[in-house]
Structures are given as structure tokens and as C-alpha cells.
C-alpha atoms as a PDB file:
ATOM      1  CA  UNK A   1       2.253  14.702 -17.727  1.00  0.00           C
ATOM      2  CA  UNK A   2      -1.252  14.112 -16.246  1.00  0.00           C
ATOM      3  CA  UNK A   3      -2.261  10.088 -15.271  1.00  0.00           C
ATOM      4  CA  UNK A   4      -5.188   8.733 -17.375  1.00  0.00           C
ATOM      5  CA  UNK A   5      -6.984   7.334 -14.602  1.00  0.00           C
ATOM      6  CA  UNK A   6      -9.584   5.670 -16.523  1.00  0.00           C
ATOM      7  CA  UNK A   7      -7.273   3.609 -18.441  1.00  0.00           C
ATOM      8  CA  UNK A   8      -5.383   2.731 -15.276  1.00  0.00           C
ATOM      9  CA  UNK A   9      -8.772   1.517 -13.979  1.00  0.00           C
ATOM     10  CA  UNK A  10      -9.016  -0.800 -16.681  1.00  0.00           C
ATOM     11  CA  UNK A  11      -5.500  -2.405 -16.436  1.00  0.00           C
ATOM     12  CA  UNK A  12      -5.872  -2.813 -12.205  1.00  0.00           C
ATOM     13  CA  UNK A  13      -8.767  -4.304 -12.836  1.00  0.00           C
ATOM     14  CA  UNK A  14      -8.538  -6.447 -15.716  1.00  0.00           C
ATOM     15  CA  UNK A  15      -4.712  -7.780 -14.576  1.00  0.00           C
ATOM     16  CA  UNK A  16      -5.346 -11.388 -14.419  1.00  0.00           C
ATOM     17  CA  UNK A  17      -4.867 -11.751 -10.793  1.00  0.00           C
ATOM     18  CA  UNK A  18      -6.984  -9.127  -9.326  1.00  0.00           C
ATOM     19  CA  UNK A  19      -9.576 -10.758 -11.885  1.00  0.00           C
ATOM     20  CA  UNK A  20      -9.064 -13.963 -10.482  1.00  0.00           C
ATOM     21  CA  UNK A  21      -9.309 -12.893  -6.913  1.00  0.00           C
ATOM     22  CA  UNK A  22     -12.030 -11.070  -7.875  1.00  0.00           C
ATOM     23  CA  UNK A  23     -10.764  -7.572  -6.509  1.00  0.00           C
ATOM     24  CA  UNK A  24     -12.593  -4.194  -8.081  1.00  0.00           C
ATOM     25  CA  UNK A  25     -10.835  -0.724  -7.868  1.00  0.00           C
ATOM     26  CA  UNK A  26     -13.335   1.755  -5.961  1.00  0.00           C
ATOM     27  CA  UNK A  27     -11.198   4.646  -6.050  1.00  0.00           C
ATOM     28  CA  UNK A  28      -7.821   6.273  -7.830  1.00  0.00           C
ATOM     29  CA  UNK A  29      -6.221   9.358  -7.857  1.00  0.00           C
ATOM     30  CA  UNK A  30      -2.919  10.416  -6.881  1.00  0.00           C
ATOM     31  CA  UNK A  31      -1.071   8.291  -4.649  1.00  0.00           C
ATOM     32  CA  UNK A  32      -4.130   6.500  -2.962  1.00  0.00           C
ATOM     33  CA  UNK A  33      -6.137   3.849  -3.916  1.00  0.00           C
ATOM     34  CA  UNK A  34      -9.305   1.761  -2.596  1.00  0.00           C
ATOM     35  CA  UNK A  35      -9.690  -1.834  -3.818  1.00  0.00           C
ATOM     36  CA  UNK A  36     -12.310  -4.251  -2.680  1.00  0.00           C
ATOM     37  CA  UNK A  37     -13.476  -8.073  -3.060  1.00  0.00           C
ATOM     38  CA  UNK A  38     -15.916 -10.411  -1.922  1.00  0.00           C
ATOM     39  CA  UNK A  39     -14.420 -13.480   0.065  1.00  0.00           C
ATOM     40  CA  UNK A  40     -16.160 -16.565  -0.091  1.00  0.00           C
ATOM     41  CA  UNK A  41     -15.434 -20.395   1.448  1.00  0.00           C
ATOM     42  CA  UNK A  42     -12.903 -21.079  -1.875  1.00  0.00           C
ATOM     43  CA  UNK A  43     -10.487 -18.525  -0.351  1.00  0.00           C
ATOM     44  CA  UNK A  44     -10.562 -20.435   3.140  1.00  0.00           C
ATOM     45  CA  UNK A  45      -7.185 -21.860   4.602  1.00  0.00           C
ATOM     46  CA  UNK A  46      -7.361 -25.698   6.280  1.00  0.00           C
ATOM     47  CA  UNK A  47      -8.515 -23.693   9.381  1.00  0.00           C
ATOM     48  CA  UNK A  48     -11.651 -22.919   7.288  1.00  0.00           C
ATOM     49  CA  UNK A  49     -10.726 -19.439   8.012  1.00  0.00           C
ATOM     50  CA  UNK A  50      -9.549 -16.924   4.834  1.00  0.00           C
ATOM     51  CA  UNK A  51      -6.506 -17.746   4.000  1.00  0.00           C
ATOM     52  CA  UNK A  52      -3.934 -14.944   5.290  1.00  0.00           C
ATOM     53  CA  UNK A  53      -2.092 -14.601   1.611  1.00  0.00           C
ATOM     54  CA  UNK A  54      -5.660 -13.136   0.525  1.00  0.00           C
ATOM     55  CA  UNK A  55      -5.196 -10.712   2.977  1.00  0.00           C
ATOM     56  CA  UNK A  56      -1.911  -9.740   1.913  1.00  0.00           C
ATOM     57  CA  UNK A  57      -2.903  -9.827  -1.900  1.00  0.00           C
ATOM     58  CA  UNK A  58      -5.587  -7.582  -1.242  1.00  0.00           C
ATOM     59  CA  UNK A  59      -3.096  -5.135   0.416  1.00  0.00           C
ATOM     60  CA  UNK A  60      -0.851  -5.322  -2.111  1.00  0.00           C
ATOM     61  CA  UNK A  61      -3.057  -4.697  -5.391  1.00  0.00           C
ATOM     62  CA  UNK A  62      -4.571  -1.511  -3.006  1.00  0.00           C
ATOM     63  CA  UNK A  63      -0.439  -0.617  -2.825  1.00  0.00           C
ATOM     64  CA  UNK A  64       0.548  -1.105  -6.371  1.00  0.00           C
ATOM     65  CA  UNK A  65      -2.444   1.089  -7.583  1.00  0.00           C
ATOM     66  CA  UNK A  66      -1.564   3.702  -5.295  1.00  0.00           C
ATOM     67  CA  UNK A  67       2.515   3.735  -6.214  1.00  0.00           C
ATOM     68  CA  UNK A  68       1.306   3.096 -10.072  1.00  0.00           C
ATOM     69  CA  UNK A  69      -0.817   6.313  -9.950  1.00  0.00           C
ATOM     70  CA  UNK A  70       1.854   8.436  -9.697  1.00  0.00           C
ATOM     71  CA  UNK A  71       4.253   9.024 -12.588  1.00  0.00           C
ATOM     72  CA  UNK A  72       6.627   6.465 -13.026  1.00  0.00           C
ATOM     73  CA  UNK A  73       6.749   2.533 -12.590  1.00  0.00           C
ATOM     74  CA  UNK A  74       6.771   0.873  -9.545  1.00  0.00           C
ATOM     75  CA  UNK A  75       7.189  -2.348  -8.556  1.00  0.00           C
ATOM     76  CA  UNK A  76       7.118  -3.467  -4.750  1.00  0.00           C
ATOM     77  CA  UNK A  77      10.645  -4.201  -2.979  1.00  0.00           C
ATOM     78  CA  UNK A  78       9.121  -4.515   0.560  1.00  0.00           C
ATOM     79  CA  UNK A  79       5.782  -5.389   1.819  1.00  0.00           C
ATOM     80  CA  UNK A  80       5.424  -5.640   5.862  1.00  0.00           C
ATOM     81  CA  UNK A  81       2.022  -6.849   7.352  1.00  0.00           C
ATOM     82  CA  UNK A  82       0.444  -7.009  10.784  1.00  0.00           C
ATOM     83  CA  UNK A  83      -2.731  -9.212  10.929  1.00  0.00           C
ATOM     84  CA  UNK A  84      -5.187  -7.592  13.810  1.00  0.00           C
ATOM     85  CA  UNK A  85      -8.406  -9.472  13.406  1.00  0.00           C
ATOM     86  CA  UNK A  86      -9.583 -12.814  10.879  1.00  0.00           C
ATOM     87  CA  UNK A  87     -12.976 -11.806   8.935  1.00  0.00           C
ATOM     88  CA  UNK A  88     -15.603 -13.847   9.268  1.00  0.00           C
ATOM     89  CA  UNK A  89     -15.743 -16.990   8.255  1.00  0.00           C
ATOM     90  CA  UNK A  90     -18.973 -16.818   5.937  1.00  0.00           C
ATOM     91  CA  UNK A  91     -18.920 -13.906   3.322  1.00  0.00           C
ATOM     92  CA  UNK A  92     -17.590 -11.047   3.884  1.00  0.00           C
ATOM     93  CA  UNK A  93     -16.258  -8.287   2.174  1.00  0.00           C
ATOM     94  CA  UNK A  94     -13.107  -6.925   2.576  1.00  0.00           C
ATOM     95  CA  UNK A  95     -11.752  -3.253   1.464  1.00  0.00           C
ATOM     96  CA  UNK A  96      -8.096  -1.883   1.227  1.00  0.00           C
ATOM     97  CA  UNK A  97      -6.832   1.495   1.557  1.00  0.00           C
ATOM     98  CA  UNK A  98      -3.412   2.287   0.412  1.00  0.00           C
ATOM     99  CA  UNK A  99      -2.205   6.012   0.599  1.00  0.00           C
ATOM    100  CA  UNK A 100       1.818   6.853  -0.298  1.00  0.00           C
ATOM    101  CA  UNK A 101       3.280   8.723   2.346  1.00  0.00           C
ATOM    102  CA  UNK A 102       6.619   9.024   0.694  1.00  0.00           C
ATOM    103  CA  UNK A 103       6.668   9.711  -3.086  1.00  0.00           C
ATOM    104  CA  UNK A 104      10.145   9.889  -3.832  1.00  0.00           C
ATOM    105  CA  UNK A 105      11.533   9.793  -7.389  1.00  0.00           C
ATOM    106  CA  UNK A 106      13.011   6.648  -6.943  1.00  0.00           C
ATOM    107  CA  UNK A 107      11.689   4.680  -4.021  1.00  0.00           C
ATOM    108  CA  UNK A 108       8.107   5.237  -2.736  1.00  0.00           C
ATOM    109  CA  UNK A 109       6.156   4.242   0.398  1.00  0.00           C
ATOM    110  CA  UNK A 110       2.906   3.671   0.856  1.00  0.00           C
ATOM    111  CA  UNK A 111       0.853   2.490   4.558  1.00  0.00           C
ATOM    112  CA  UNK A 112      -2.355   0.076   3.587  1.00  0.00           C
ATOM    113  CA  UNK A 113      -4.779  -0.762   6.085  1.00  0.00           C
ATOM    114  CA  UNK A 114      -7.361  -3.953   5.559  1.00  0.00           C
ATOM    115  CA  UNK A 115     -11.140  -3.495   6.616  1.00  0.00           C
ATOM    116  CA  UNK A 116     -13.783  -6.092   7.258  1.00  0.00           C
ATOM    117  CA  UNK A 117     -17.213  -4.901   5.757  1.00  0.00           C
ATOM    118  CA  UNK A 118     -18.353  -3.459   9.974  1.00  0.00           C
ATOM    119  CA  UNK A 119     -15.121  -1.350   9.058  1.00  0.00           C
ATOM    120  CA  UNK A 120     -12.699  -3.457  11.501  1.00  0.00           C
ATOM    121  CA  UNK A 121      -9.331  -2.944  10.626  1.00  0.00           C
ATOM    122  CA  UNK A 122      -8.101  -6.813   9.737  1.00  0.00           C
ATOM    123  CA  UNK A 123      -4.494  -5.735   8.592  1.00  0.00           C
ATOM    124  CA  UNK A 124      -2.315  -3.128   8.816  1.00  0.00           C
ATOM    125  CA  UNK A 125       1.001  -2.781   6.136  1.00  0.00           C
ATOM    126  CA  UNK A 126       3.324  -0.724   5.286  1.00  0.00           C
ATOM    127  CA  UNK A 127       5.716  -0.916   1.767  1.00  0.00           C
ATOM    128  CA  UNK A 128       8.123   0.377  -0.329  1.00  0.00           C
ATOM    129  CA  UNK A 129       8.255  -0.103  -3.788  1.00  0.00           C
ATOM    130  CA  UNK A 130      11.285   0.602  -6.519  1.00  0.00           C
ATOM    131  CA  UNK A 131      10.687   3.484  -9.648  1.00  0.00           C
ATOM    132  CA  UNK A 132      11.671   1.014 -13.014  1.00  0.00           C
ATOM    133  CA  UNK A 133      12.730   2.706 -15.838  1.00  0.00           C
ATOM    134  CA  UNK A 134      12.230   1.293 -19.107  1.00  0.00           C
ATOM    135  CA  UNK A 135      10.888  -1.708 -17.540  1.00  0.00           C
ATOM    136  CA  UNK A 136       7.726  -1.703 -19.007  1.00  0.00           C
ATOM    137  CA  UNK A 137       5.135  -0.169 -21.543  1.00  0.00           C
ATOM    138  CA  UNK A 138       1.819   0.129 -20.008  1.00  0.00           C
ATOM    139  CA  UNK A 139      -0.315  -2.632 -22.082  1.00  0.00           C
ATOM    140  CA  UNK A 140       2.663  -4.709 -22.777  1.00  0.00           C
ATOM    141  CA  UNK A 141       2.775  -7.850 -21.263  1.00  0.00           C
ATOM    142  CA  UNK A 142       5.239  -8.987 -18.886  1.00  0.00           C
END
């Protein structure tokens, strides 16, 4: 059964905390996906730096499109994260790439990799998320 990756688009982007965060899918298709968002001075840490769980949020939408384009549900079990670099302080935009390396029927693993918009690699991760049966319908609320 073939993924309809339009409608997919629609429910990465429209789930209520990408929206929030502001994060846009660039790309889909089979066990990879590119997500992007603009960081601004709200997203900023007491440091006045961006705050390192947007970093890891990014990664992990970029993850859970990649796992969730494949058949199947997934839902992460293990997210591991190196921080290389801190963006800038003003805006900046940041991309992630997330590409599944392991597609297994019932757990999955995908490596993600954080850019700055000068294509510096901010983060590196690496996760592993679980196949759920019957967990959910896609467009059902959780």
C-alpha cells in the first residue's frame, strides 16, 4: 500500500506543535524527511542563546516524518543528541535532515543531522522509534 504523501504533509505540518514552533516540511518520501523553521529571540534560553530543546524538537519532528513515511506507526523510544555548534543568536534558520537507516518491521532507526542556514552542522542525532499497531487512525486525535 503506497503512502499519500500529500496528506502526510498536511498532518506534519498542521500538528499543533510543529505549528507552534513554526516548523514547515520541505521534503518527504520514503524514509527521509527535511523540516525547517525560522528561530527568532522568543526561542532564546536565559543565555539569550536558542534554547537547546528547540534544537532537539526540530530533530525530532525531521525523525518522526521520516519513520511515519514508511508503512506503519511509529512513535520514538530513543532519541540521542550531540550539540556541535549554537546558531546565531539573531535569526537564523535552521534545517533538519532525518534519513532511516534501519527500517525494520518493528523497530526503526533513523540518523538526523541539524544545519544552521551557512549549512553548519549544529546537531547531530541518532533514534529509534517503536512500530504501534492499532494505536492510532491517522486524523484521529490523540
Amino acid at each position: 500500500m503506497a503512502r499519500d504523501y500529500q496528506t502526510l504533509r498536511q498532518e506534519f505540518d498542521n500538528s499543533p506543535y510543529a505549528a507552534y514552533l513554526g516548523m514547515r516540511l520541505l521534503e518527504l518520501s520514503y524514509g527521509y524527511a527535511k523540516v525547517t523553521m525560522e528561530v527568532g529571540p522568543q526561542h532564546h534560553n536565559w543565555g539569550k542563546m536558542p534554547h537547546g530543546g528547540l534544537i532537539v524538537s526540530l530533530a525530532d519532528q525531521a525523525f518522526g516524518c521520516a519513520v511515519n513515511s514508511m508503512e506503519g506507526h511509529y512513535v520514538a523510544v530513543q532519541l540521542s543528541i550531540n550539540f556541535l555548534g549554537v546558531p546565531k543568536k539573531d535569526v537564523d534558520t535552521l534545517v533538519s535532515e532525518a534519513k532511516v537507516v534501519h527500517p525494520g518491521k518493528s523497530l526503526s532507526v533513523a540518523e538526523m543531522t541539524v544545519q544552521d542556514s551557512s549549512g553548519r552542522i549544529i546537531a547531530r542525532a541518532v533514534g529509534t522509534a517503536l512500530a504501534k499497531k492499532g494505536y492510532y487512525k491517522r486524523g484521529e486525535t490523540t
